[in-house]
Structures are given as C-alpha cells and as structure tokens.
C-alpha atoms as a PDB file:
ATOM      1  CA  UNK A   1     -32.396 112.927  96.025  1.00  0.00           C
ATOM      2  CA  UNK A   2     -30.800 113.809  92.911  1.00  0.00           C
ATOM      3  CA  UNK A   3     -32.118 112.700  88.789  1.00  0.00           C
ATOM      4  CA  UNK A   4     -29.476 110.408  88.745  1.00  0.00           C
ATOM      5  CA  UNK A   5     -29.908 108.944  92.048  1.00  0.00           C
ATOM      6  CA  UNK A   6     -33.301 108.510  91.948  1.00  0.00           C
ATOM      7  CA  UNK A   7     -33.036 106.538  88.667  1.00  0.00           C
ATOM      8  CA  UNK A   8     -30.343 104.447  90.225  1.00  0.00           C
ATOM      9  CA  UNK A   9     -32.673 103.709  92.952  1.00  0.00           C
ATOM     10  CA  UNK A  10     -35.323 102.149  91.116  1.00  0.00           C
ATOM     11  CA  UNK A  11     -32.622 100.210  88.978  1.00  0.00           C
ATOM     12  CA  UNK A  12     -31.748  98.644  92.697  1.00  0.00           C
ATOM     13  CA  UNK A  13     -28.258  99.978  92.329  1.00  0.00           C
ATOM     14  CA  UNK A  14     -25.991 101.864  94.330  1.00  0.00           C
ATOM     15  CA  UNK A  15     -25.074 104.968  92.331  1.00  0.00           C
ATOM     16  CA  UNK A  16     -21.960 104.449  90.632  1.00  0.00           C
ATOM     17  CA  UNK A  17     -21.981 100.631  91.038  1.00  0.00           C
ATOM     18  CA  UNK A  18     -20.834  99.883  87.395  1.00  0.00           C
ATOM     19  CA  UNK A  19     -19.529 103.746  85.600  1.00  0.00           C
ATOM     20  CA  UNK A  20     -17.839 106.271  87.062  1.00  0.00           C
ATOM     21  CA  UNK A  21     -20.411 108.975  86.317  1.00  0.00           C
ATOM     22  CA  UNK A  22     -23.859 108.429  85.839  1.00  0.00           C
ATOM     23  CA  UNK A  23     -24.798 110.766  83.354  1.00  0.00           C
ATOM     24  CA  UNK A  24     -26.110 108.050  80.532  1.00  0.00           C
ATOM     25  CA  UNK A  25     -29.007 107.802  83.942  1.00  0.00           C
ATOM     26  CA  UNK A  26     -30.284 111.279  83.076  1.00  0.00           C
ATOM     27  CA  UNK A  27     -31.732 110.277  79.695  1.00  0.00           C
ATOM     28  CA  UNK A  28     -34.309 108.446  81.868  1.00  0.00           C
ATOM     29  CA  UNK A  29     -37.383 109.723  83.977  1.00  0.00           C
ATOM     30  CA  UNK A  30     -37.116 109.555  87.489  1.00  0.00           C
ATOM     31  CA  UNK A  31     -39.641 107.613  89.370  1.00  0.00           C
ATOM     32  CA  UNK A  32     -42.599 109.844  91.028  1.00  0.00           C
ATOM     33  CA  UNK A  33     -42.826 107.688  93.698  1.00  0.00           C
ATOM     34  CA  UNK A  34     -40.291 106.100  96.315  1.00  0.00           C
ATOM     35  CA  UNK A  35     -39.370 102.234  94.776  1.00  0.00           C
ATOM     36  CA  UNK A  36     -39.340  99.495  96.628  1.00  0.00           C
ATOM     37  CA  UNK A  37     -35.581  98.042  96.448  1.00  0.00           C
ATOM     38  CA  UNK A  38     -34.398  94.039  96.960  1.00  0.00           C
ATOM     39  CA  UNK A  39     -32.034  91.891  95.791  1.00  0.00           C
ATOM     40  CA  UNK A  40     -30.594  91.194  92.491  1.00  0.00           C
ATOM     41  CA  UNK A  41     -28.106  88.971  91.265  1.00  0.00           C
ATOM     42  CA  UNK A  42     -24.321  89.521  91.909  1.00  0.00           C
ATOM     43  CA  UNK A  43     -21.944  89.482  89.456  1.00  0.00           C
ATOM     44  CA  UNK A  44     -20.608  86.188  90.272  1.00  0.00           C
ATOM     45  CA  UNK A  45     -24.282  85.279  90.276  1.00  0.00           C
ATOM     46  CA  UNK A  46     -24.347  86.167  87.024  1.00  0.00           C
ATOM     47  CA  UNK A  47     -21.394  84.816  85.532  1.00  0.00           C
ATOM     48  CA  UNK A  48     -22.200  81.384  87.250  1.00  0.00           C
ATOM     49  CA  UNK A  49     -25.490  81.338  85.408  1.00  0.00           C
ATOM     50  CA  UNK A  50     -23.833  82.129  82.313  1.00  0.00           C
ATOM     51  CA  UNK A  51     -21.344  79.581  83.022  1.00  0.00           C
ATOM     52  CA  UNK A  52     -23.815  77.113  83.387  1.00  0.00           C
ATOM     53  CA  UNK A  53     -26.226  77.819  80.194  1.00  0.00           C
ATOM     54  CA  UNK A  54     -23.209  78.437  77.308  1.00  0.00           C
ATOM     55  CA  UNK A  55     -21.920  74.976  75.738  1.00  0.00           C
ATOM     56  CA  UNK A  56     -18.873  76.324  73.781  1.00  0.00           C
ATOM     57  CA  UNK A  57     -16.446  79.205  75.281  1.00  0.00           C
ATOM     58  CA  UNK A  58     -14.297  81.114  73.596  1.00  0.00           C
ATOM     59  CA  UNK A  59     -10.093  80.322  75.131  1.00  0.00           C
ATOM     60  CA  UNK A  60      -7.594  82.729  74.754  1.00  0.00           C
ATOM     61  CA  UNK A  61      -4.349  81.998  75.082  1.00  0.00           C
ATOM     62  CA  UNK A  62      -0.562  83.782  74.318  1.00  0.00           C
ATOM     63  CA  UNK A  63       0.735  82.662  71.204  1.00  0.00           C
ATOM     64  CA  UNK A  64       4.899  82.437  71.144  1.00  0.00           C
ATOM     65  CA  UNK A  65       5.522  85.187  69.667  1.00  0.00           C
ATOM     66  CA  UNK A  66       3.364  87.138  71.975  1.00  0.00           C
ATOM     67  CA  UNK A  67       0.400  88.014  70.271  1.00  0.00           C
ATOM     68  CA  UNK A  68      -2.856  86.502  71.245  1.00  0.00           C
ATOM     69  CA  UNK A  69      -5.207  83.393  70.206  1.00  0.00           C
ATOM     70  CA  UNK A  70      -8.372  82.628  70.398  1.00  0.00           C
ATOM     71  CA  UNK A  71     -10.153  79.138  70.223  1.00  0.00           C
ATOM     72  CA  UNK A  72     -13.267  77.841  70.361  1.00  0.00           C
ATOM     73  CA  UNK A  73     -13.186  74.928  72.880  1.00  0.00           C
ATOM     74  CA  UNK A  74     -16.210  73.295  75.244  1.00  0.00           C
ATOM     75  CA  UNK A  75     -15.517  72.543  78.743  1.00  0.00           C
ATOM     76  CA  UNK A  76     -17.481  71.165  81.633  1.00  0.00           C
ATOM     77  CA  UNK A  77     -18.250  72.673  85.593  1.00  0.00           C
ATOM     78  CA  UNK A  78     -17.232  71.360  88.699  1.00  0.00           C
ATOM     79  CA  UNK A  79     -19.376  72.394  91.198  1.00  0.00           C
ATOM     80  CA  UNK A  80     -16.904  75.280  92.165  1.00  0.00           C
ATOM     81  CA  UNK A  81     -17.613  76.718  88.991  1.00  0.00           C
ATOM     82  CA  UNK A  82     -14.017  75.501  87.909  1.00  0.00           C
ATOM     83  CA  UNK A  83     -13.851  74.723  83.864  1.00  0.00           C
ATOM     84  CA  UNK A  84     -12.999  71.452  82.951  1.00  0.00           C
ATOM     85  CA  UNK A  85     -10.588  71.581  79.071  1.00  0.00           C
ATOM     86  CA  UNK A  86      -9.457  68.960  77.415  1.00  0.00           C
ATOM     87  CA  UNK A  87      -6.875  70.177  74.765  1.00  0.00           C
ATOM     88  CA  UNK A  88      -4.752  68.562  72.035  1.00  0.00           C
ATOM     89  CA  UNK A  89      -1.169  69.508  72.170  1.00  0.00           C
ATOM     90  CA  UNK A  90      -1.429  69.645  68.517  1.00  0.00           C
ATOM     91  CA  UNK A  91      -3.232  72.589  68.267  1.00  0.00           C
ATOM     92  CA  UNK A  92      -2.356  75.847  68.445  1.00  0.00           C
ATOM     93  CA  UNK A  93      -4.038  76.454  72.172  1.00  0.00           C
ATOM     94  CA  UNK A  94      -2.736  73.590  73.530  1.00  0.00           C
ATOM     95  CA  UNK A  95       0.904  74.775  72.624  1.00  0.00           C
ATOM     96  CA  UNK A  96       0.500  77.983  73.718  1.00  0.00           C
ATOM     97  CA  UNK A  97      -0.936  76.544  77.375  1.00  0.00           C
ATOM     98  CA  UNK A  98       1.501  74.185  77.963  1.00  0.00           C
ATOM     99  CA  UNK A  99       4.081  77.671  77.672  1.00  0.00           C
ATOM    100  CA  UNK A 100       1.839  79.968  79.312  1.00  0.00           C
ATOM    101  CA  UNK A 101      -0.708  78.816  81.927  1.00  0.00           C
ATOM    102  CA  UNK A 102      -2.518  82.224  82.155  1.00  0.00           C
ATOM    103  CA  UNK A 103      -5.598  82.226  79.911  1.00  0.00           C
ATOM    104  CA  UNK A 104      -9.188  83.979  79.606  1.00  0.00           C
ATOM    105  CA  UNK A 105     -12.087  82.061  78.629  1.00  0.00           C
ATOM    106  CA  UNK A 106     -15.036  84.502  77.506  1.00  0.00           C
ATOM    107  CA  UNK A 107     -18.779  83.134  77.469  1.00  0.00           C
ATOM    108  CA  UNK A 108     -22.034  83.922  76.026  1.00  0.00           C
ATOM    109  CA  UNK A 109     -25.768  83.069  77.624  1.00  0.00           C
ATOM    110  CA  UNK A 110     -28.349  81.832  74.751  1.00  0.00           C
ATOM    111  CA  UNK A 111     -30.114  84.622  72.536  1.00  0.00           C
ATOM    112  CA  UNK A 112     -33.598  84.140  72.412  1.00  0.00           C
ATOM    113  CA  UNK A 113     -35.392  84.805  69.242  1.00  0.00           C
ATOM    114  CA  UNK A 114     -35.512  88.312  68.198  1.00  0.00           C
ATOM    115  CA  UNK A 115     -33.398  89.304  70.941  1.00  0.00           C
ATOM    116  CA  UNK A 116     -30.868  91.881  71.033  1.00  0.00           C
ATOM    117  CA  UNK A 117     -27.682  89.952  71.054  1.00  0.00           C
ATOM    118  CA  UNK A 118     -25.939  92.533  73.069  1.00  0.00           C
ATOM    119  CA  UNK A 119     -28.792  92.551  75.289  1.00  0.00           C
ATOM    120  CA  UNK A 120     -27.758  89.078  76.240  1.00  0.00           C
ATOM    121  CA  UNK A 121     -25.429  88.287  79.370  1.00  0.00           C
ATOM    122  CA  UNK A 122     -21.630  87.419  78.617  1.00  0.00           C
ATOM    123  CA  UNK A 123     -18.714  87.150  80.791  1.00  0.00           C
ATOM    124  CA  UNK A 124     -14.626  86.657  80.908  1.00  0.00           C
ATOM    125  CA  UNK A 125     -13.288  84.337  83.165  1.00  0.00           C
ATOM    126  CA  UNK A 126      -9.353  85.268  83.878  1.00  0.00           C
ATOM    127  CA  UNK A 127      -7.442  82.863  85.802  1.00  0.00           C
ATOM    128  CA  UNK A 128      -4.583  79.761  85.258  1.00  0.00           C
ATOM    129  CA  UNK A 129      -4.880  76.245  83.599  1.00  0.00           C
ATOM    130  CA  UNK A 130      -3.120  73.695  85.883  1.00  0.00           C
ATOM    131  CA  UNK A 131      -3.022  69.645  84.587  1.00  0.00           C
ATOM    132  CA  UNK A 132      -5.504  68.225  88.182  1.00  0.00           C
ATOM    133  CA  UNK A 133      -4.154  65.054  89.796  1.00  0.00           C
ATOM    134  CA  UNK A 134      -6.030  62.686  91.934  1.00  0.00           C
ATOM    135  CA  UNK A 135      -9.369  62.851  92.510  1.00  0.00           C
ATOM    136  CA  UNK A 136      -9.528  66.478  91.220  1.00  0.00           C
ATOM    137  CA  UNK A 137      -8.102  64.935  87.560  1.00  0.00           C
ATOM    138  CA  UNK A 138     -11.337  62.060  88.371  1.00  0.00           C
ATOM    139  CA  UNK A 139     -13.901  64.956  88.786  1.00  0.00           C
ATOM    140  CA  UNK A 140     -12.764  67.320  86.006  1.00  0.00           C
ATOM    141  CA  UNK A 141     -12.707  64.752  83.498  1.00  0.00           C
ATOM    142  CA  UNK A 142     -16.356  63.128  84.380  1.00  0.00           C
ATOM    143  CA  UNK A 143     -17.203  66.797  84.796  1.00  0.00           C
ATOM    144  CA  UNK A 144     -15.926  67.369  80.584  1.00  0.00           C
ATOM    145  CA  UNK A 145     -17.810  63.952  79.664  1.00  0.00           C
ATOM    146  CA  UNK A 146     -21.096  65.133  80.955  1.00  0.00           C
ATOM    147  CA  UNK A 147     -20.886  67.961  78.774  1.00  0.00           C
ATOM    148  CA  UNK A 148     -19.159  65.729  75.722  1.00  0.00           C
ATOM    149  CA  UNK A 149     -19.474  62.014  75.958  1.00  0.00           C
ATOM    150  CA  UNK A 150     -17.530  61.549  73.433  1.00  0.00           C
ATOM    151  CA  UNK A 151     -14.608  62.964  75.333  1.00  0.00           C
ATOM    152  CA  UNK A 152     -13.934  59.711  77.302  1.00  0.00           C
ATOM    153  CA  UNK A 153     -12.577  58.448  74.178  1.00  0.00           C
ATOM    154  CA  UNK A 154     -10.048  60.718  73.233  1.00  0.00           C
ATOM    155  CA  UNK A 155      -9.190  62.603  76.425  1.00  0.00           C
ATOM    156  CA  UNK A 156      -6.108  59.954  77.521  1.00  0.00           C
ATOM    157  CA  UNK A 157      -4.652  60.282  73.799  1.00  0.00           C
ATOM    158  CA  UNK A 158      -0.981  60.648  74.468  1.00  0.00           C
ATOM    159  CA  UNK A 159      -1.186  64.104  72.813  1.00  0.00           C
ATOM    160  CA  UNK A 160      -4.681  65.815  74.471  1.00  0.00           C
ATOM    161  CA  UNK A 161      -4.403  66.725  78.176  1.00  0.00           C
ATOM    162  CA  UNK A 162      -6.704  67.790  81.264  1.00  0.00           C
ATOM    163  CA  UNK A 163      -6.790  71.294  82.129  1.00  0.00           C
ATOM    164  CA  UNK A 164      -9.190  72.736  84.657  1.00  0.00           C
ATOM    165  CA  UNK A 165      -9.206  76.798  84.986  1.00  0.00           C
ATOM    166  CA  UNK A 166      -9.160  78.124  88.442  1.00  0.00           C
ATOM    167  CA  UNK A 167     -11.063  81.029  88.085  1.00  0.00           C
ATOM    168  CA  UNK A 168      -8.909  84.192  89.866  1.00  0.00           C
ATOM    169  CA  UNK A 169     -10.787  87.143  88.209  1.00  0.00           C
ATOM    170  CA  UNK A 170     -14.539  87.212  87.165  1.00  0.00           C
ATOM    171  CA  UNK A 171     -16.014  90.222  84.315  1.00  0.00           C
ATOM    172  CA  UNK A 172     -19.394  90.319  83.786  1.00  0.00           C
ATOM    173  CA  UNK A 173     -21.581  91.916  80.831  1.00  0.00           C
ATOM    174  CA  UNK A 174     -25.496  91.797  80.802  1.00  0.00           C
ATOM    175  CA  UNK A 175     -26.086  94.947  78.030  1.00  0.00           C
ATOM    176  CA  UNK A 176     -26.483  98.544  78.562  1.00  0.00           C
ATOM    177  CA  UNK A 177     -26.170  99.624  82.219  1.00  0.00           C
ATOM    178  CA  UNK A 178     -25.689  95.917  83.358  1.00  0.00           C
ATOM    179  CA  UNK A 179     -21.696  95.008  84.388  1.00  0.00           C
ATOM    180  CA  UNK A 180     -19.514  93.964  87.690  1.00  0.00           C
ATOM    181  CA  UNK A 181     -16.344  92.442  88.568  1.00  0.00           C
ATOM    182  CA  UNK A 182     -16.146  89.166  90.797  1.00  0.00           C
ATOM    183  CA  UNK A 183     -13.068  87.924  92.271  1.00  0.00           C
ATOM    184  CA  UNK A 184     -12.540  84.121  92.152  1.00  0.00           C
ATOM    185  CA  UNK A 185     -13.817  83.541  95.690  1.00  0.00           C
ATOM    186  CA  UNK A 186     -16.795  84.949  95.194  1.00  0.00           C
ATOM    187  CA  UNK A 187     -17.461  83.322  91.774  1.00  0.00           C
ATOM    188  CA  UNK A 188     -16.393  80.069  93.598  1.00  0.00           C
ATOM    189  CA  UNK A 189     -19.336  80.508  96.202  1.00  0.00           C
ATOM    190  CA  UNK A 190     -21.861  81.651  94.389  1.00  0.00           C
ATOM    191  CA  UNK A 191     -24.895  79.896  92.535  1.00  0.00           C
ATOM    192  CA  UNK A 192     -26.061  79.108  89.100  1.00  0.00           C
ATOM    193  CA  UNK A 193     -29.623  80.944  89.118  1.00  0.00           C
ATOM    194  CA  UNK A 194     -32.024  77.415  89.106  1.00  0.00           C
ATOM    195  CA  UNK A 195     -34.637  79.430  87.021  1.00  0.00           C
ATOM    196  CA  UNK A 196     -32.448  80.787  84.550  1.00  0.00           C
ATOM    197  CA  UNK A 197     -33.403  77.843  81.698  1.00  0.00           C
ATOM    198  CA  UNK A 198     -37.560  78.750  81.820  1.00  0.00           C
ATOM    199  CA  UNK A 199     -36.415  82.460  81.998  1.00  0.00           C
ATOM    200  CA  UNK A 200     -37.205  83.479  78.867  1.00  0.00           C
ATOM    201  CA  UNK A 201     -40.412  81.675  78.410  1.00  0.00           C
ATOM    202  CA  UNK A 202     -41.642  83.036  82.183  1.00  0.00           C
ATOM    203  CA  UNK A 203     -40.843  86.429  80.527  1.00  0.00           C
ATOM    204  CA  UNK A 204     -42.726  85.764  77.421  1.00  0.00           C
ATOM    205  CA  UNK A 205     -45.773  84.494  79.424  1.00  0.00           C
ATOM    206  CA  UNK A 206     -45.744  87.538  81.663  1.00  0.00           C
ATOM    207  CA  UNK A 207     -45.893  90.342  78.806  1.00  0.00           C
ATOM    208  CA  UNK A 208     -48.358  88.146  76.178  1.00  0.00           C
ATOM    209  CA  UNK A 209     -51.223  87.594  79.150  1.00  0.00           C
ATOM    210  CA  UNK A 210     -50.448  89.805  82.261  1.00  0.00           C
ATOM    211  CA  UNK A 211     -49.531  93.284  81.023  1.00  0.00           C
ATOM    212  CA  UNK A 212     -51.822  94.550  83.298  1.00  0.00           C
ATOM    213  CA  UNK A 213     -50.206  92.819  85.817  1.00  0.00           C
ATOM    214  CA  UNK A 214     -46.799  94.819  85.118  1.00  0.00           C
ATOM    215  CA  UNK A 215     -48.274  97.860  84.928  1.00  0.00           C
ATOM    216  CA  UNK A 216     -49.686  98.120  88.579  1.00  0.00           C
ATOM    217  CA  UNK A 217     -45.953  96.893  89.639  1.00  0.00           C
ATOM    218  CA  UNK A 218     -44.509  99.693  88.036  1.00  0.00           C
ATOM    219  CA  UNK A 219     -46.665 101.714  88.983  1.00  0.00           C
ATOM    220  CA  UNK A 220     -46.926 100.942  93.019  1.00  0.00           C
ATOM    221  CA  UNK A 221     -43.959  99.114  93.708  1.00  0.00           C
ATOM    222  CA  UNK A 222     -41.631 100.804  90.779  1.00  0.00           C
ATOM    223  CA  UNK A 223     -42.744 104.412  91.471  1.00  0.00           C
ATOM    224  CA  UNK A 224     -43.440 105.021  88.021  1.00  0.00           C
ATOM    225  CA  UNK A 225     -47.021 106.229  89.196  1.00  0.00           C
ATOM    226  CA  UNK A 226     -47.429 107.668  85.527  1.00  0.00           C
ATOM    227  CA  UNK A 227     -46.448 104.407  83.813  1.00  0.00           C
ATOM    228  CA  UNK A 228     -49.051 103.633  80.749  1.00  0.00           C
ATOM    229  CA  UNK A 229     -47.393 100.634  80.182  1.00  0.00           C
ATOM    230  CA  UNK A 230     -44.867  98.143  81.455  1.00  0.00           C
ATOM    231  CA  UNK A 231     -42.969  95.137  79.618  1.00  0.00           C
ATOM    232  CA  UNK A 232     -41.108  92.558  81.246  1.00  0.00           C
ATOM    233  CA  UNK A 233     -37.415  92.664  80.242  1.00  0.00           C
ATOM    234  CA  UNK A 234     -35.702  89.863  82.253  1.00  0.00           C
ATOM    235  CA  UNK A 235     -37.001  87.820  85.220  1.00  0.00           C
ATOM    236  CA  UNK A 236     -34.397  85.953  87.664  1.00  0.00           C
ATOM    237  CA  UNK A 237     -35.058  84.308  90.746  1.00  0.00           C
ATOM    238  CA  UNK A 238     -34.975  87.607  92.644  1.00  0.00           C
ATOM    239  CA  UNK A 239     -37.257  89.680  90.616  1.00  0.00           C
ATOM    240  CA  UNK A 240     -38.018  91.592  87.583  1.00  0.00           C
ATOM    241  CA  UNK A 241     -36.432  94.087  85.078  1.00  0.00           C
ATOM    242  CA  UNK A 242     -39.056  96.115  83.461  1.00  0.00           C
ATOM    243  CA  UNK A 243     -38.957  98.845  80.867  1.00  0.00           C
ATOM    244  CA  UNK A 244     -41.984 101.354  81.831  1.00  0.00           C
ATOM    245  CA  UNK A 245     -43.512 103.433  79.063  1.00  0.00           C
ATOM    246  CA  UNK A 246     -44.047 106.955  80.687  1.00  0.00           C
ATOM    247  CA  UNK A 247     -45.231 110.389  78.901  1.00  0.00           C
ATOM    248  CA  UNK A 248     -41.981 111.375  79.954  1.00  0.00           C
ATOM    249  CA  UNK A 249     -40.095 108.618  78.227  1.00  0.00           C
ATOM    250  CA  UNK A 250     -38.996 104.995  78.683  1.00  0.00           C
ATOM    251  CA  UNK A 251     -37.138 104.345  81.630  1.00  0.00           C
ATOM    252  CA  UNK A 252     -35.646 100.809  82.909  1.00  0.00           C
ATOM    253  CA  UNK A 253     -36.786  99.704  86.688  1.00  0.00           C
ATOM    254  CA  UNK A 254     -36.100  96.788  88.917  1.00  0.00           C
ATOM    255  CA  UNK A 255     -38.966  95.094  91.167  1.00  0.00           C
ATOM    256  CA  UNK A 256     -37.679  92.088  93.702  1.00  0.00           C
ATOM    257  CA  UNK A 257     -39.782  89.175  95.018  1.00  0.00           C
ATOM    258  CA  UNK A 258     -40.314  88.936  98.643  1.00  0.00           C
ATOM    259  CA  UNK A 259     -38.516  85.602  98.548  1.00  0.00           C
ATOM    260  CA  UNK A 260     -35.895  84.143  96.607  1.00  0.00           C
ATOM    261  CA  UNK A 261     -37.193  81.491  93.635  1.00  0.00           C
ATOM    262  CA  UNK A 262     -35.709  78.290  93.198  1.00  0.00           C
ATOM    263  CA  UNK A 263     -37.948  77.077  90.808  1.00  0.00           C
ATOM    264  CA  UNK A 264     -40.472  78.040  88.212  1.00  0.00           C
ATOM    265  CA  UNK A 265     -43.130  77.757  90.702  1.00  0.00           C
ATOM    266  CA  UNK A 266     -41.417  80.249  92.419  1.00  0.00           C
ATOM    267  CA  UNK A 267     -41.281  82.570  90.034  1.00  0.00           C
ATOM    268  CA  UNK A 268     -45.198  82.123  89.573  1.00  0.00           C
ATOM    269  CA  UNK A 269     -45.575  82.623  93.071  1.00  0.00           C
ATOM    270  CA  UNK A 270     -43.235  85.997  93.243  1.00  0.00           C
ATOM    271  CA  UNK A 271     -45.455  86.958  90.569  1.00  0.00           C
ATOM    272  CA  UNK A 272     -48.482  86.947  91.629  1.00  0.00           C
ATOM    273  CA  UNK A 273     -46.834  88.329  95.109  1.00  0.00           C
ATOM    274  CA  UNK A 274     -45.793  91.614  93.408  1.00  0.00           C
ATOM    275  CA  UNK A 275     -49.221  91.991  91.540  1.00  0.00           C
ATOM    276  CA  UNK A 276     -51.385  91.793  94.734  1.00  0.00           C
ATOM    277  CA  UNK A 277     -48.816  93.735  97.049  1.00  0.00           C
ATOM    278  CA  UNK A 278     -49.397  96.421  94.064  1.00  0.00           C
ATOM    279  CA  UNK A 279     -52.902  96.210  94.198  1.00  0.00           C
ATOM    280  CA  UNK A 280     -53.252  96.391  98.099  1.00  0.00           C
ATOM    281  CA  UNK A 281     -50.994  99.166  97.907  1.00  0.00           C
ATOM    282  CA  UNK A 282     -53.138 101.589  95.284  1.00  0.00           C
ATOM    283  CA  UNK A 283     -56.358 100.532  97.218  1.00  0.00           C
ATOM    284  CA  UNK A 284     -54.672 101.623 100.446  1.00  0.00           C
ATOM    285  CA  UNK A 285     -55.171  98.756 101.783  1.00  0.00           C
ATOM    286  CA  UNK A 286     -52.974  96.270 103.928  1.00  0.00           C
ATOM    287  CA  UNK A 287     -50.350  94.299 101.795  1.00  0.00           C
ATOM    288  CA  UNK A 288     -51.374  91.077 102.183  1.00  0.00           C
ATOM    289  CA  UNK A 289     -48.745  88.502 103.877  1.00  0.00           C
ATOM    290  CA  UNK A 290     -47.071  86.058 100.666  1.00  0.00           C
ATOM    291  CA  UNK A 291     -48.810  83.047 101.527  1.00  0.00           C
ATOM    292  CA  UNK A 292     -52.437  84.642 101.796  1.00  0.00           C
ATOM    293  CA  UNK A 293     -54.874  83.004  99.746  1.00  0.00           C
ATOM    294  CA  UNK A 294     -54.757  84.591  95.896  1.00  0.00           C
ATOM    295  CA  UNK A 295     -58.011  86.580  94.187  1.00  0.00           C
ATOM    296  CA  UNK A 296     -56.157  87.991  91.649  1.00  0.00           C
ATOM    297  CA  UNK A 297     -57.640  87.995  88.321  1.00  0.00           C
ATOM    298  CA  UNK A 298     -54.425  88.489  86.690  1.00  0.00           C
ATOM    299  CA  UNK A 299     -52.576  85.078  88.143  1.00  0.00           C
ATOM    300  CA  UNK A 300     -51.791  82.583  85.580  1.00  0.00           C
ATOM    301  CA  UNK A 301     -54.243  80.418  84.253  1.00  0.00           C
ATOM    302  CA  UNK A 302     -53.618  76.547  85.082  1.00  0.00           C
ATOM    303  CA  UNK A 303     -52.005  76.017  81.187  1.00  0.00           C
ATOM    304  CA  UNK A 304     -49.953  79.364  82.047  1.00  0.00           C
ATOM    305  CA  UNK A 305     -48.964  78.869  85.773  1.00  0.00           C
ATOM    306  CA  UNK A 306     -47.493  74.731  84.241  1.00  0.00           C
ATOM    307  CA  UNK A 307     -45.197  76.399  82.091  1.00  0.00           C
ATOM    308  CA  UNK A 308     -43.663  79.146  84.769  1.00  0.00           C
ATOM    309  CA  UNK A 309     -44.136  75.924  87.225  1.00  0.00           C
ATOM    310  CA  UNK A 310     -42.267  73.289  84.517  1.00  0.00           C
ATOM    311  CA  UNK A 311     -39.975  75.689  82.415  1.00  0.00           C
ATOM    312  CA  UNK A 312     -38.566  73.760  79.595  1.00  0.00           C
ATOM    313  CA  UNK A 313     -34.795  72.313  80.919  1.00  0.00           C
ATOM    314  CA  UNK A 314     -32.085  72.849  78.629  1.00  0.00           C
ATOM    315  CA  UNK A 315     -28.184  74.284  79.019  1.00  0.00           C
ATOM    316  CA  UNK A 316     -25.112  73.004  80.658  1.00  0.00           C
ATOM    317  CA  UNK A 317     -25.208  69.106  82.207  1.00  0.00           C
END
C-alpha cells in the first residue's frame, strides 16, 4: 500500500474521497501498523448537524441587476432538514426572492474557545425558496417560532412572507482535509448527530484526564505504534479524530466506536470501549466483548463520566 494510501486509511477515507490528488497526505507519517477503519459521518451527516447547532445563516440571493447579496437572516428546521425564512419584502432579500427563487444559504457550527475558526464545520445549502401552503405553511412557521418567538408577531405582516428552502444541493466544509457534497435526498434522510452539543466538552474531558487513554488508541487501534502522544481533535457519535505526535511528525488519524452513540453516555461508553480493546490488543490478549465488565483505570471518574453522560444542551430548538 502506497504513503498516501496508507495515510488515507487511517483517516477512514477512501483515497481521493474529497481532492483529486492526494499529495497534501504525504506531509504526514504513515501508520506502522494496519488501522482499524469504521464509520464516520457523511456529508449530509454533517451538514445536518451544522444545520441544527448555527442560529443565524448567511442568504444569498440575485440582486436585479445580477450581482449577488448576501443577508444575514435566522430560520428554523423541519424535520426534513428544510429551512424555515420569514422575509420582509422590504428588504433587499426579500425583493430579490420574490424575482429569483434560487438561493444559497451558507452556515457555520459554534467555535469553541481558542479554536481555530477554520477548523470549525460550515456548509452551503443550494436549493429554491417556494411560499408552503397548508399544513406545510402550519409546520414551517411553528418550525421559525421555535427558533424566534417573536416571529409569530410579525410573520403575517402584509409585507413579510414564508419561505421554506428545499434543499437540492448540499457542500460541506469541516477544515483541512475534511469536505463532501450531499445531494438533497440524502441531506433530507440523514440525522443531526444527538451528541454534537456536549462535543466539545467530551473532547476537552478526554485530553485534560485520559491522555493516556489516547495514546494506547493510537497506538493499537490507529497504527501509530510509535505515537508519544495523542490529543483528541473532534469526537462524534461514531468515533474519534486524533492528532498523534510521532518522531516522524504529526499526523491526523480516525478511531470508530464499535457502536453508534446517541447520547453522551454513549460516547463514555465508546470510550472506554476503544481504551480496553487497545489494551487487550498490546497485551495480546482477547478483545474483550463491549459490554464486559470495565477495569480500566483510565475510565472516567463519576464527576467526569456525568458530564460525557449529561453534556450541557444548547443549539438549534
């Protein structure tokens, strides 16, 4: 297996998944060992998330002259992932729509302190505004209040009107290395990741009082067998993105949970799965099944495991 390849592999990614080459994978070390691969979250996945955490969302529209405009504007969800707009006809957007259906909507997830902002997930939505009727116009507009009360008030003004975006194209953006396209089925049956809001803080938790945790992972289940140290980048209700600290360099790596999270608990419990399947697997010993009772000195303390159990809620209503 080629450099590039092999990095690819322990990123869980097919090869040329997202760029056309992958040369930018040679300025990483290869894994030593053969990683374990699993799931990860789809595009759509990911811009459903996104959809779901961001409050405002940035509209553009064709202005008449052709050139385009942007606008800030909030929206709600339906449960489609459909965005809910109410717009006033006098301003500029709402013009512009009521001409020329076709929009974009782009979205940004929360930074969290000290983050890289282009580290951080964003995402274009491209599809067309149509004015719902029925029980569609009933649902998008409770759908906008839930998001903005106040809404209810001004939305049947004779000059504001209900849009809701059907979603026909879907780019996603996660930072270096991390991009897909979706088509608007997909987005449409996909999932908001559940765990997404105590993300950051199950991250947090994992690198302040389990680094040795993440090193054995990257070592035995990441191949990095000459890992001194591992962070935790990103965690997601399928697994981990690490950065492991090798005498050969830094190099990113991807290690899945044996089942799918739909919770913080979860994630505590995928957790402590990776770290004792790691373990069994330097002793040479048998992995031990997921639901085998837990020795591990590294699992989360009671105070630790309640806040990857009972992640702070926060986001999109």
């Amino acid at each position: 297996m080629s450099h590039e390849a092999r990095v690819a592999a322990s990123l869980g990614r097919p090869l040329n998944e997202n760029h056309s080459g992958a040369d930018h994978l040679l300025q990483f070390p290869p894994p030593l060992g053969t990683p374990e691969l699993g799931a990860r979250r789809s595009a759509a996945e990911e811009a459903r998330t996104v959809a779901a955490q961001a409050r405002l969302a940035s509209l553009a529209t064709a202005g008449d002259d052709g050139h385009p405009w942007s606008s800030i504007v909030g929206y709600g969800l339906l449960e489609d992932g459909s965005l809910s707009l109410v717009l006033s006809q006098l301003a500029e957007h709402g013009r512009n729509v009521a001409r020329e259906p076709r929009v974009s909507v782009s979205l940004a997830a929360p930074v969290p302190a000290g983050a890289d902002p282009l580290d951080a997930s964003r995402v274009t939505l491209s599809g067309r505004l149509t004015e719902p009727t029925g029980s569609l116009a009933t649902a998008a507009l409770d759908a906008h209040c839930a998001a903005y009360p106040a809404a209810r008030a001004y939305a049947r003004f004779g000059d504001f009107a209900l849009y809701v975006l059907s979603v026909e194209k879907v780019r996603w953006v996660g930072g270096f290395g991390r991009m897909g396209w979706a088509d608007g089925a997909d987005y449409a049956r996909a999932e908001a990741d559940p765990t997404a809001d105590g993300a950051d803080d199950a991250a947090r938790h994992l690198n302040i009082d389990h680094a040795d945790a993440l090193l054995v992972i990257a070592q035995e289940i990441a191949g990095y067998h000459d890992a001194t140290a591992a962070t935790c980048d990103r965690i997601d209700r399928y697994g981990l993105d690490l950065t492991v600290r090798t005498l050969r360099g830094p190099a990113p790596a991807r290690v899945s949970f044996a089942a799918r999270a739909d919770d913080g608990a979860g994630l505590r419990a995928g957790c402590v799965d990776l770290t004792r399947r790691a373990r069994a697997r330097r002793a040479g010993a048998a992995v031990p099944p997921a639901d085998a009772p837990s020795s591990e000195p590294t699992a989360p303390t009671e105070a630790s495991a309640s806040a990857l159990a009972h992640p702070p809620t926060q986001g999109h209503a």
